[in-house]
Protein backbone atom coordinates (compact mmCIF):
# COMPACT_ATOMS: atom_id res chain seq x y z
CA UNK A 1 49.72 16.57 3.01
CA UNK A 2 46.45 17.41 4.75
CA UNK A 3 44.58 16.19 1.71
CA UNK A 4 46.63 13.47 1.16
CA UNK A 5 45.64 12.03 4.22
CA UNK A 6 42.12 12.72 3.72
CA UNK A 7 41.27 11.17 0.46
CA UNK A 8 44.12 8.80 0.56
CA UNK A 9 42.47 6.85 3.91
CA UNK A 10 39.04 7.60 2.77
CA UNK A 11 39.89 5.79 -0.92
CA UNK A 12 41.76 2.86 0.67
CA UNK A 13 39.02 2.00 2.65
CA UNK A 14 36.90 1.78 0.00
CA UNK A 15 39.27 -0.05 -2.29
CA UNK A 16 39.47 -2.99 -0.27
CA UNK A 17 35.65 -3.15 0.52
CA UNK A 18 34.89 -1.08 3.80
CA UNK A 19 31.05 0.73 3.12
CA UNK A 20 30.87 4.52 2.24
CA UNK A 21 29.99 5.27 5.43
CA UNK A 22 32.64 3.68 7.63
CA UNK A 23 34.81 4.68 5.39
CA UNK A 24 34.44 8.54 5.95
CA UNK A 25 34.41 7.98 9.60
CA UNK A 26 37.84 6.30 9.16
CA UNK A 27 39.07 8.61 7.12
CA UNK A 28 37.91 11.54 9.55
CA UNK A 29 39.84 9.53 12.48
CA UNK A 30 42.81 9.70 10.50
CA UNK A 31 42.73 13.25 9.68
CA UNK A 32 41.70 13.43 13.99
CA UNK A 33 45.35 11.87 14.36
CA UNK A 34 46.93 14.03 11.69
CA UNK A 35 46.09 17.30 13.58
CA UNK A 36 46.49 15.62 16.61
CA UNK A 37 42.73 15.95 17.61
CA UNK A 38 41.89 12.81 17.78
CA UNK A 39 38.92 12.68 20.74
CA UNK A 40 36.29 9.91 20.68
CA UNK A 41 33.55 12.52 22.13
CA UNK A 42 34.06 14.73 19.44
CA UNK A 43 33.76 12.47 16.74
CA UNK A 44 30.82 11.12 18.28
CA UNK A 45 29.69 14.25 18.90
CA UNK A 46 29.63 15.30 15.40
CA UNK A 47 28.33 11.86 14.51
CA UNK A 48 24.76 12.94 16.39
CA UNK A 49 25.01 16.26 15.38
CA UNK A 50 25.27 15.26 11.97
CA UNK A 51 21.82 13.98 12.01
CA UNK A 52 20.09 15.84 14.21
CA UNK A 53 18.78 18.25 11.27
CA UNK A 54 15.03 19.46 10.79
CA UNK A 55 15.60 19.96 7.45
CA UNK A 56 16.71 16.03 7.20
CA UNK A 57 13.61 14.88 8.10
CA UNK A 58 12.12 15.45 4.41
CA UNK A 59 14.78 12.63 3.40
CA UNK A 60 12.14 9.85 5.71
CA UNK A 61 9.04 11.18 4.23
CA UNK A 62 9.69 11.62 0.89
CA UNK A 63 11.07 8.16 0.80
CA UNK A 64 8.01 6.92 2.24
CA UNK A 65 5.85 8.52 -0.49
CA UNK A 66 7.85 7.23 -3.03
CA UNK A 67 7.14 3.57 -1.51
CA UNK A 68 3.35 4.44 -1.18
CA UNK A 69 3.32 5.37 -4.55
CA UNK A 70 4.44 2.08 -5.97
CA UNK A 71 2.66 0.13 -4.29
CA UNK A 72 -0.31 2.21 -3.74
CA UNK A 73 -1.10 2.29 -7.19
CA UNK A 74 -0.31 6.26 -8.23
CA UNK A 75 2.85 5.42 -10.58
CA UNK A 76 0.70 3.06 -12.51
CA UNK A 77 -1.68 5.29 -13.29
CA UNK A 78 1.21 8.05 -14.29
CA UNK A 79 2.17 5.39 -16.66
CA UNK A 80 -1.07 4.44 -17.94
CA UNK A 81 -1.57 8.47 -18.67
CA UNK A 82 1.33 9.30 -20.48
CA UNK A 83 0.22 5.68 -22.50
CA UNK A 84 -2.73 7.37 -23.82
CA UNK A 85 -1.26 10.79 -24.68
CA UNK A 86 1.79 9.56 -26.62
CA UNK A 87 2.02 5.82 -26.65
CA UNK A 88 0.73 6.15 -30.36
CA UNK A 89 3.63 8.06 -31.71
CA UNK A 90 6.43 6.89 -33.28
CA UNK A 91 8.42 5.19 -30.60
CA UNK A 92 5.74 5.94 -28.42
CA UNK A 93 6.25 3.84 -25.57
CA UNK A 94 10.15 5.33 -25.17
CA UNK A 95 8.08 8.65 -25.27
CA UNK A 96 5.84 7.45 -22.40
CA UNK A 97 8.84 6.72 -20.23
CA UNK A 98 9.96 9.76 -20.68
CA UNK A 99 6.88 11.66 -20.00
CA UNK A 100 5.95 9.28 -17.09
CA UNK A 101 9.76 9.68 -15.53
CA UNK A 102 8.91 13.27 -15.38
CA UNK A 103 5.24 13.36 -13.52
CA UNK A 104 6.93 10.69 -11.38
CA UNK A 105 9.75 12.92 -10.47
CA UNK A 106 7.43 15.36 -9.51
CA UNK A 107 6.06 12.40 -7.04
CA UNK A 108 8.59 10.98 -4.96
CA UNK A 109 11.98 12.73 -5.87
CA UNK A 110 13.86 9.40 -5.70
CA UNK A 111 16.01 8.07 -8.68
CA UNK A 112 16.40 4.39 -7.59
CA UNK A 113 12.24 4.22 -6.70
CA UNK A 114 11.01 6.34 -9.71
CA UNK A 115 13.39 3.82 -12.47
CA UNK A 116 12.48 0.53 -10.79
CA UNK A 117 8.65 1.48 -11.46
CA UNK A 118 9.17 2.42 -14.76
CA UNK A 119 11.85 -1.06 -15.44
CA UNK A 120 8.54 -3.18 -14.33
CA UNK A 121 6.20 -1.36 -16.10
CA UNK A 122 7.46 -0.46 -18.98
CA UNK A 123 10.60 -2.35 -20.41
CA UNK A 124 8.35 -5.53 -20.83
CA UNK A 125 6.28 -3.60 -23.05
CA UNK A 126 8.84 -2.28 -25.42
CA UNK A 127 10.71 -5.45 -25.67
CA UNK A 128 7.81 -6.86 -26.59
CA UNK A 129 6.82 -4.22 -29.07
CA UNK A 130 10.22 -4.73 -30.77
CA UNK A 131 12.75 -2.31 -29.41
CA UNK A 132 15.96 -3.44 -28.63
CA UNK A 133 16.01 -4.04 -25.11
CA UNK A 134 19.67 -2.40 -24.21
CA UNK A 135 18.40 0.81 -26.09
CA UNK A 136 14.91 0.61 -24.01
CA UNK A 137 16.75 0.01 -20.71
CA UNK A 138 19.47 2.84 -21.13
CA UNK A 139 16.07 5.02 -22.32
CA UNK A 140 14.48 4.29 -18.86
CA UNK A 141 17.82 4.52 -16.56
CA UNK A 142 18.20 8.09 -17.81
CA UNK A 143 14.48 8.99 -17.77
CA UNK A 144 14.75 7.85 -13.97
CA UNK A 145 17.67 10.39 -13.22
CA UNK A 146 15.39 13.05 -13.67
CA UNK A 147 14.02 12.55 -10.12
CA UNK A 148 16.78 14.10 -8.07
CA UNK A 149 16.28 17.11 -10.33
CA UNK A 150 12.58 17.91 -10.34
CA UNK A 151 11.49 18.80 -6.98
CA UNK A 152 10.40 17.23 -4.98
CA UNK A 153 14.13 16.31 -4.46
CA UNK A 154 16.05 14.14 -2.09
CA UNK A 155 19.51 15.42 -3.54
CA UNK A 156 18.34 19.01 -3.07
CA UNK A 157 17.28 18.46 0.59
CA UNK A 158 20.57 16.95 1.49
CA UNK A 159 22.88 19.59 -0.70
CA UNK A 160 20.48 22.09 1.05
CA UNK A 161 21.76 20.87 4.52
CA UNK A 162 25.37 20.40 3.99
CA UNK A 163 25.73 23.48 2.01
CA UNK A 164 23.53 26.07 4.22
CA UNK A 165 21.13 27.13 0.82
CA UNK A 166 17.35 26.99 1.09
CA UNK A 167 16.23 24.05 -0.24
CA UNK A 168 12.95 25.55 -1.31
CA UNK A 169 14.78 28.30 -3.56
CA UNK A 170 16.77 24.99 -5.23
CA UNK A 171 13.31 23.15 -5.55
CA UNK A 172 11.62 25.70 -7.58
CA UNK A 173 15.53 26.30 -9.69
CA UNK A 174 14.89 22.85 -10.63
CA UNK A 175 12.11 22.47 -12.50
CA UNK A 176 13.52 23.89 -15.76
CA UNK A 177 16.53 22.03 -15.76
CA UNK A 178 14.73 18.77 -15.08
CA UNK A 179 12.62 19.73 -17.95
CA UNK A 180 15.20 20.44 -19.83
CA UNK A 181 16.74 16.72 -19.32
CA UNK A 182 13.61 15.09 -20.46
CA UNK A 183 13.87 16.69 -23.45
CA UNK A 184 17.48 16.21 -24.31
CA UNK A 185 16.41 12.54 -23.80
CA UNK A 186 13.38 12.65 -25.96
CA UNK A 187 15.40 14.04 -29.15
CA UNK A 188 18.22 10.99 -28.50
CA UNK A 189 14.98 8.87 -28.10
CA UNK A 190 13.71 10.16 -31.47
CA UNK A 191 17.33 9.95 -32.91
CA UNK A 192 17.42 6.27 -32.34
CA UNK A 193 13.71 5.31 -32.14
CA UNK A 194 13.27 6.28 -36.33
CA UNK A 195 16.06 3.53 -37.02
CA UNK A 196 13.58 0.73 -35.78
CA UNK A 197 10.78 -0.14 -37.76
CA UNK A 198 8.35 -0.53 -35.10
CA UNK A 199 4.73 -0.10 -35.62
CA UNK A 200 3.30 2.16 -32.22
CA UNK A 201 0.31 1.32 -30.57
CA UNK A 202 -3.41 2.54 -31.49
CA UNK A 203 -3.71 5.95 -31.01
CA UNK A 204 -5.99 6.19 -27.54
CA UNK A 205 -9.39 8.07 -28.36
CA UNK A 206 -10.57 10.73 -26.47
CA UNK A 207 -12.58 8.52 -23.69
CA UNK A 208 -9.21 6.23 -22.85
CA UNK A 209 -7.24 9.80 -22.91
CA UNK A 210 -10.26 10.91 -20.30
CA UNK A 211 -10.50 7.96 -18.27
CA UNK A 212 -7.23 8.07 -17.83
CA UNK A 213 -6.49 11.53 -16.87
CA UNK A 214 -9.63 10.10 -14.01
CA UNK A 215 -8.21 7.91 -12.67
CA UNK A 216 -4.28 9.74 -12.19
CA UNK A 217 -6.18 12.86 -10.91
CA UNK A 218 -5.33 12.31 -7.26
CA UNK A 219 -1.61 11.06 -8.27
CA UNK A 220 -1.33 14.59 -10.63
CA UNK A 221 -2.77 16.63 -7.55
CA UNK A 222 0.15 16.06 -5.18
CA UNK A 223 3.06 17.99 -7.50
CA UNK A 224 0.41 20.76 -7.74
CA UNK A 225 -0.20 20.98 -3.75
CA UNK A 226 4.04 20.55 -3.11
CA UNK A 227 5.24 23.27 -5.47
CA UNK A 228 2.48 25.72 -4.76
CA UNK A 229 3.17 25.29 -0.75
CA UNK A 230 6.32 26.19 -1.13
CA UNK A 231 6.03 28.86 -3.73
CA UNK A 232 3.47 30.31 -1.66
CA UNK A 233 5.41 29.63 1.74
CA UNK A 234 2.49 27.82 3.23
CA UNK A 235 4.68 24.98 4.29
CA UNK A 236 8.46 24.53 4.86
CA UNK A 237 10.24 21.59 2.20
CA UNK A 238 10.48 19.10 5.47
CA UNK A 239 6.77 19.85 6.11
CA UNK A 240 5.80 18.94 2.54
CA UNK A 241 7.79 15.72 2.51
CA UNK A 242 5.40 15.20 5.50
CA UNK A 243 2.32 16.48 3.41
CA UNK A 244 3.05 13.98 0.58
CA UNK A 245 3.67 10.81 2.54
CA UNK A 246 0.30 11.77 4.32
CA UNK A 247 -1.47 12.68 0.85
CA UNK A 248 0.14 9.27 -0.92
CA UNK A 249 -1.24 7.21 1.92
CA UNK A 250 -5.08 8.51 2.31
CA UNK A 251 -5.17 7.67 -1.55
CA UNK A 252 -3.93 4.53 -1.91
CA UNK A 253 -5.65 3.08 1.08
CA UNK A 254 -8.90 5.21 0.35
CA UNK A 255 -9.05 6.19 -2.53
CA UNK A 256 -7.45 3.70 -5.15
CA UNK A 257 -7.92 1.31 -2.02
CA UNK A 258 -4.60 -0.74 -3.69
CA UNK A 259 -2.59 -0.78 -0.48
CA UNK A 260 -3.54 -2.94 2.33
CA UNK A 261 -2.99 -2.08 6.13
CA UNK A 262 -0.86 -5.51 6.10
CA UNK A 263 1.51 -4.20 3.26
CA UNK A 264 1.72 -0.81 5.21
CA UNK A 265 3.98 -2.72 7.46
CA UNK A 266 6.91 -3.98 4.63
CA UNK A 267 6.14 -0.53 3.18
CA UNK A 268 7.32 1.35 6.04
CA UNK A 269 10.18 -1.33 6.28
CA UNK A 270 11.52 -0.43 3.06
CA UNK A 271 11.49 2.93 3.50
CA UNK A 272 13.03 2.59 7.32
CA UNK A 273 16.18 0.68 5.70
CA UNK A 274 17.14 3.51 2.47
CA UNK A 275 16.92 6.33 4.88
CA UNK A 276 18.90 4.82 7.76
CA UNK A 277 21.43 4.45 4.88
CA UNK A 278 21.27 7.84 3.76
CA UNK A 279 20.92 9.49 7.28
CA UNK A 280 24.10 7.07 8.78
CA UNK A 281 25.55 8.61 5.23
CA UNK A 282 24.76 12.48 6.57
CA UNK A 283 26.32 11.13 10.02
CA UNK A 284 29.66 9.72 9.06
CA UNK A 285 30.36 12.74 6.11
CA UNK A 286 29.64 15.38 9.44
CA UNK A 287 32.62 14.47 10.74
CA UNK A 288 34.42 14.75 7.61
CA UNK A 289 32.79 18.05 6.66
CA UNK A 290 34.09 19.31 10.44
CA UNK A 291 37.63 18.73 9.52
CA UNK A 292 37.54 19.64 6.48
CA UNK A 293 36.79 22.69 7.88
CA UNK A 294 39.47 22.86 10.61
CA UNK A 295 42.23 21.76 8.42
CA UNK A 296 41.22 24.65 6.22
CA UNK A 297 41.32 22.30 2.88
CA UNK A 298 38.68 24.67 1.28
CA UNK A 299 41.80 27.70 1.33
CA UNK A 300 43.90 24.81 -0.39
CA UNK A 301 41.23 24.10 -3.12
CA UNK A 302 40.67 28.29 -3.58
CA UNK A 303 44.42 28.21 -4.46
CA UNK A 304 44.33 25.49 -6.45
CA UNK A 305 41.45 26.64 -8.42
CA UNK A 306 42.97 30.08 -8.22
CA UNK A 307 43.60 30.59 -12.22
CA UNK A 308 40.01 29.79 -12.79
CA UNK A 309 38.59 32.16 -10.35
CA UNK A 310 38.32 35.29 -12.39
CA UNK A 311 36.12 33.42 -14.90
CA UNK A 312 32.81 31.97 -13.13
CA UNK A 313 31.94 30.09 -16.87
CA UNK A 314 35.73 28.73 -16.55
CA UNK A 315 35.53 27.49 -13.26
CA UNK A 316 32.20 26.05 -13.89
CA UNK A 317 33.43 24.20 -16.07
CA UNK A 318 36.66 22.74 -13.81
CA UNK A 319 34.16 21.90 -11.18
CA UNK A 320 31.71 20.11 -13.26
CA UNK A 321 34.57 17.85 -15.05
CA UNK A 322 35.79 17.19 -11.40
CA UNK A 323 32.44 16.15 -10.47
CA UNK A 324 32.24 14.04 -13.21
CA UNK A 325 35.28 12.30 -12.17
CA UNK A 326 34.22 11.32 -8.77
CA UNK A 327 30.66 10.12 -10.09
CA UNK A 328 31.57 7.59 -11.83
CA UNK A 329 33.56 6.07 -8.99
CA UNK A 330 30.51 6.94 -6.13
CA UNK A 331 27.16 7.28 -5.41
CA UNK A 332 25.02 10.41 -5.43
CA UNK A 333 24.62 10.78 -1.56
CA UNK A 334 28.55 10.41 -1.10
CA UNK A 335 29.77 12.59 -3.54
CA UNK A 336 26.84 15.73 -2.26
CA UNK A 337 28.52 15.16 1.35
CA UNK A 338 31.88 14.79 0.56
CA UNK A 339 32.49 17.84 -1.91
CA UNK A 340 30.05 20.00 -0.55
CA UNK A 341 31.99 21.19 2.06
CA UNK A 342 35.11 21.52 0.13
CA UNK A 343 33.69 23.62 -3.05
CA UNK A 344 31.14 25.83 -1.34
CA UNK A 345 33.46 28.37 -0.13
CA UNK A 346 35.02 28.22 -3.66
CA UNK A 347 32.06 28.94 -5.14
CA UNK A 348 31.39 31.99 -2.70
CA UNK A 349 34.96 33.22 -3.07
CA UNK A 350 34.26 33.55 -7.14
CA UNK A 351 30.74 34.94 -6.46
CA UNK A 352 28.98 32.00 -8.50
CA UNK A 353 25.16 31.88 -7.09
CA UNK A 354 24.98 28.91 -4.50
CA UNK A 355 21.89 28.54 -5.68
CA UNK A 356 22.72 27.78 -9.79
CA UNK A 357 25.54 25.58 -8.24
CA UNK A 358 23.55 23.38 -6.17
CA UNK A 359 21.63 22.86 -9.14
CA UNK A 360 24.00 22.08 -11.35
CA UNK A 361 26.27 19.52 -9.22
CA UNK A 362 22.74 17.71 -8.52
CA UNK A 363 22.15 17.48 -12.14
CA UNK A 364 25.96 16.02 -12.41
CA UNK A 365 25.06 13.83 -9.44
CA UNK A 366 22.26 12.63 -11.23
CA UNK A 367 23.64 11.61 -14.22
CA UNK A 368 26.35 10.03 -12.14
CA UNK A 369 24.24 7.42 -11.32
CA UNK A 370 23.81 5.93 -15.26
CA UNK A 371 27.76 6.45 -15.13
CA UNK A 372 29.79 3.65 -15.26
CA UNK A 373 31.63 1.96 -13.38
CA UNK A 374 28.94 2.31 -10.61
CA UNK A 375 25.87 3.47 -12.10
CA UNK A 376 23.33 2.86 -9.61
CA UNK A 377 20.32 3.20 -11.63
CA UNK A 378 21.82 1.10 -14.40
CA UNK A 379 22.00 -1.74 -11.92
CA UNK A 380 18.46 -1.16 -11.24
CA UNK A 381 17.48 -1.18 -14.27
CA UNK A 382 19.54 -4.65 -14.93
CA UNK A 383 18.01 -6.06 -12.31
CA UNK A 384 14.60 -5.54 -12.84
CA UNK A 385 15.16 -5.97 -16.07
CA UNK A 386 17.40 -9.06 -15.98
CA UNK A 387 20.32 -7.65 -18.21
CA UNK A 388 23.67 -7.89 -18.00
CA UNK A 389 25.33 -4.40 -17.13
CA UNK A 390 27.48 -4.08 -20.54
CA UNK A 391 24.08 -4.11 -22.58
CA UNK A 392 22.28 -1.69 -20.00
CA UNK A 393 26.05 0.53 -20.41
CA UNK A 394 25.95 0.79 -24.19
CA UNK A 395 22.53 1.35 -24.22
CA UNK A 396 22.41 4.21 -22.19
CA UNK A 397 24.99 6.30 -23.59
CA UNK A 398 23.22 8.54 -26.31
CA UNK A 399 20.98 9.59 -23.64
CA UNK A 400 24.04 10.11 -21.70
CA UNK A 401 25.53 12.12 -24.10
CA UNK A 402 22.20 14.16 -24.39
CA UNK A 403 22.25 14.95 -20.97
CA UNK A 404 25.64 16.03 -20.76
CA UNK A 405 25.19 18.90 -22.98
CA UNK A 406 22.38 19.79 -21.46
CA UNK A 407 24.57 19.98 -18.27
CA UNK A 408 27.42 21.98 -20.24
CA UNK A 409 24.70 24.19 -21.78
CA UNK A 410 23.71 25.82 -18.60
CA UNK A 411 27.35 25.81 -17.76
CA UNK A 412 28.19 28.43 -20.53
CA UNK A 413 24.40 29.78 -20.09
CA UNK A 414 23.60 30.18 -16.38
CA UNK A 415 20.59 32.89 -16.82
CA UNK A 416 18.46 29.22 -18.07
CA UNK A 417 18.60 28.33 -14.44
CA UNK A 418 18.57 31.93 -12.87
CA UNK A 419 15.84 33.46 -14.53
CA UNK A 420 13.06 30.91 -14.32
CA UNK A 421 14.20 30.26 -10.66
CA UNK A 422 13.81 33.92 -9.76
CA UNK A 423 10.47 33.73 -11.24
CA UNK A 424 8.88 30.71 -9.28
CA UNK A 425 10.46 32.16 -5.95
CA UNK A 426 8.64 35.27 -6.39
């Protein structure tokens, strides 16, 4: 009945139109009045509580760097390199996107920011090369998803926070893995890329390829400085989010000199408005994630998962289809704060590594957001793009598909996550 309540009032509201984030509050008042707790300090309590995080302050920063980066000038010239180093193959320019989706990812860890760079720089160009534009969008909605993956990650840093893991041990888990997507998507790419007869641009020589790799220097230097700070425990995650907003501003205002002190102004605007979004988000699901705890729905989820329980691989695999469920009916940030809470004791209670987990329900998170009906990046991508959503839907779904059993693989093969994660954290 307890659940019930819970998702029933938290579903309602957002049936008939009430935002995410009022939503869980209402659904945590009604759950209040349920147990018969209902107390306006407490839930306001838990409200400010719920954002008052250290490790939260990464979200801020590493959205600001990912704004800097547009407009500063760095994602250009991680587009222009991965031009020159396999624009010339065939279906080149698919292969750029993916290449450039991944140095970008390394960037700014932000889905939404790294595909609506790639959407204006790079779907013109195909379409106008000859690929079909549907295939070419779905290509770069999927190459964006890589973002929450490779660290630096937003996803990470709020999974970190809700679920009590170091976010530093599930940046350096995710590097494989977001590796690992980029290539499922490159062999789909090639799959469908050698059914159009498209003639790839001029093979770059050696200068372009040097010039180039110039002029993205600086933008190629920031992954480098992140992963080795925090491999090295120079800096905390929060204090490299910091680092790279810092880094992304000196060289776009002094180095590339492309971002203006009077554009500083809308680009801290922009970046003010998606985190108050995402930190009212942490807020709201706070008070949730306190009752959830209270009414001791994690015990009922244990028992309901309790024939899976023996077998890690088995339950895995329950967990992963549920998330699947709920991402293609909400957004990443949501579905981290919602179910967090609720499958983190079942994943300590069948000894599954909360570390291979977080990494794994990001990577589900991520793909999420190309899922239908929602699919936040697809809408990006139509919108830049100026698609209608069915084309940008059919379009994506070999690289979809690709990504999926790239998901499922490390399902049934954890030590491809483990292994190479113990590794960087030592």
């Amino acid at each position: 009945m307890t659940l019930f309540i819970f998702l029933g009032s938290l579903l309602a509201a957002m049936a008939i139109g009430v935002p995410i984030a009022y939503s869980l509050l209402l659904s945590g008042v009604a759950l209040m009045w349920h147990l018969d707790l209902f107390d306006a300090q407490i839930l306001a309590q838990n409200v400010i509580e719920g954002a008052n995080s250290f490790p939260l302050l990464a979200v801020p920063f590493f959205m600001l760097a990912g704004e800097i980066m547009n407009v500063g000038g760095l994602s250009r010239r991680i587009v222009k390199l991965a031009l020159t180093l396999v624009g010339h193959r065939r279906g080149g320019l698919g292969f750029v996107a993916i290449l450039a989706a991944c140095m970008l990812a390394a960037l700014s860890g932000s889905a939404v920011a790294d595909t609506a760079a790639l959407a204006a720089l790079l779907l013109p160009m195909m379409v106008k090369a000859g690929h079909d534009k549907a295939k070419a969008g779905g290509l770069i909605a999927s190459a964006g998803i890589i973002a929450p993956v490779i660290p630096p990650s937003i996803g990470f840093v709020i999974f970190g926070v809700a679920a009590n893991v170091s976010i530093s041990k599930l940046f350096l888990a995710g590097i494989v893995p977001g590796l690992l997507m980029g290539l499922s998507i490159a062999a789909a790419w090639w799959w469908v890329a050698k059914k159009e007869n498209i003639t790839p641009p001029q093979k770059a020589t050696a200068a372009e390829r040097w010039a180039a790799l110039k002029e993205s220097t600086w933008a190629l230097v920031l992954p480098v400085i992140v992963i080795v700070g925090l491999k090295m425990g120079v800096f905390t995650p929060t204090e490299a989010a910091v680092v790279a907003a810092v880094y992304a501003l000196l060289v776009s205002t002094l180095v590339y000199r492309e971002l203006s002190f009077k554009q500083l102004h809308e680009v801290f605007v922009a970046a003010a408005k998606t985190t108050a979004v995402i930190m009212f988000l942490v807020a709201a699901a706070m008070v949730s994630a306190w009752l959830i705890t209270v009414a001791d729905i994690p015990s009922k989820m244990i028992a309901l998962l309790e024939p899976f329980m023996d077998n890690q691989t088995l339950l895995m695999l329950a967990i992963m289809l549920l998330v699947i469920a709920v991402g293609a009916a909400m957004d990443m940030t949501p579905t981290i704060l919602i179910m967090t809470p609720v499958l983190m004791p079942v994943i300590k209670a069948a000894g599954i590594d909360p570390v291979y987990f977080g990494v794994l329900f990001i990577m589900n998170n991520a793909i999420g957001l190309i899922t239908p009906p929602v699919g936040t990046v697809l809408n990006v991508v139509a919108g830049v793009g100026r698609m209608k959503m069915d084309e940008v839907t059919k379009g994506v779904l070999p690289f979809m598909t690709a990504q999926f059993a790239i998901l499922f693989l490390l399902v049934f093969f954890p030590s491809i996550v483990t292994v190479p994660a113990k590794w960087f954290a030592n």
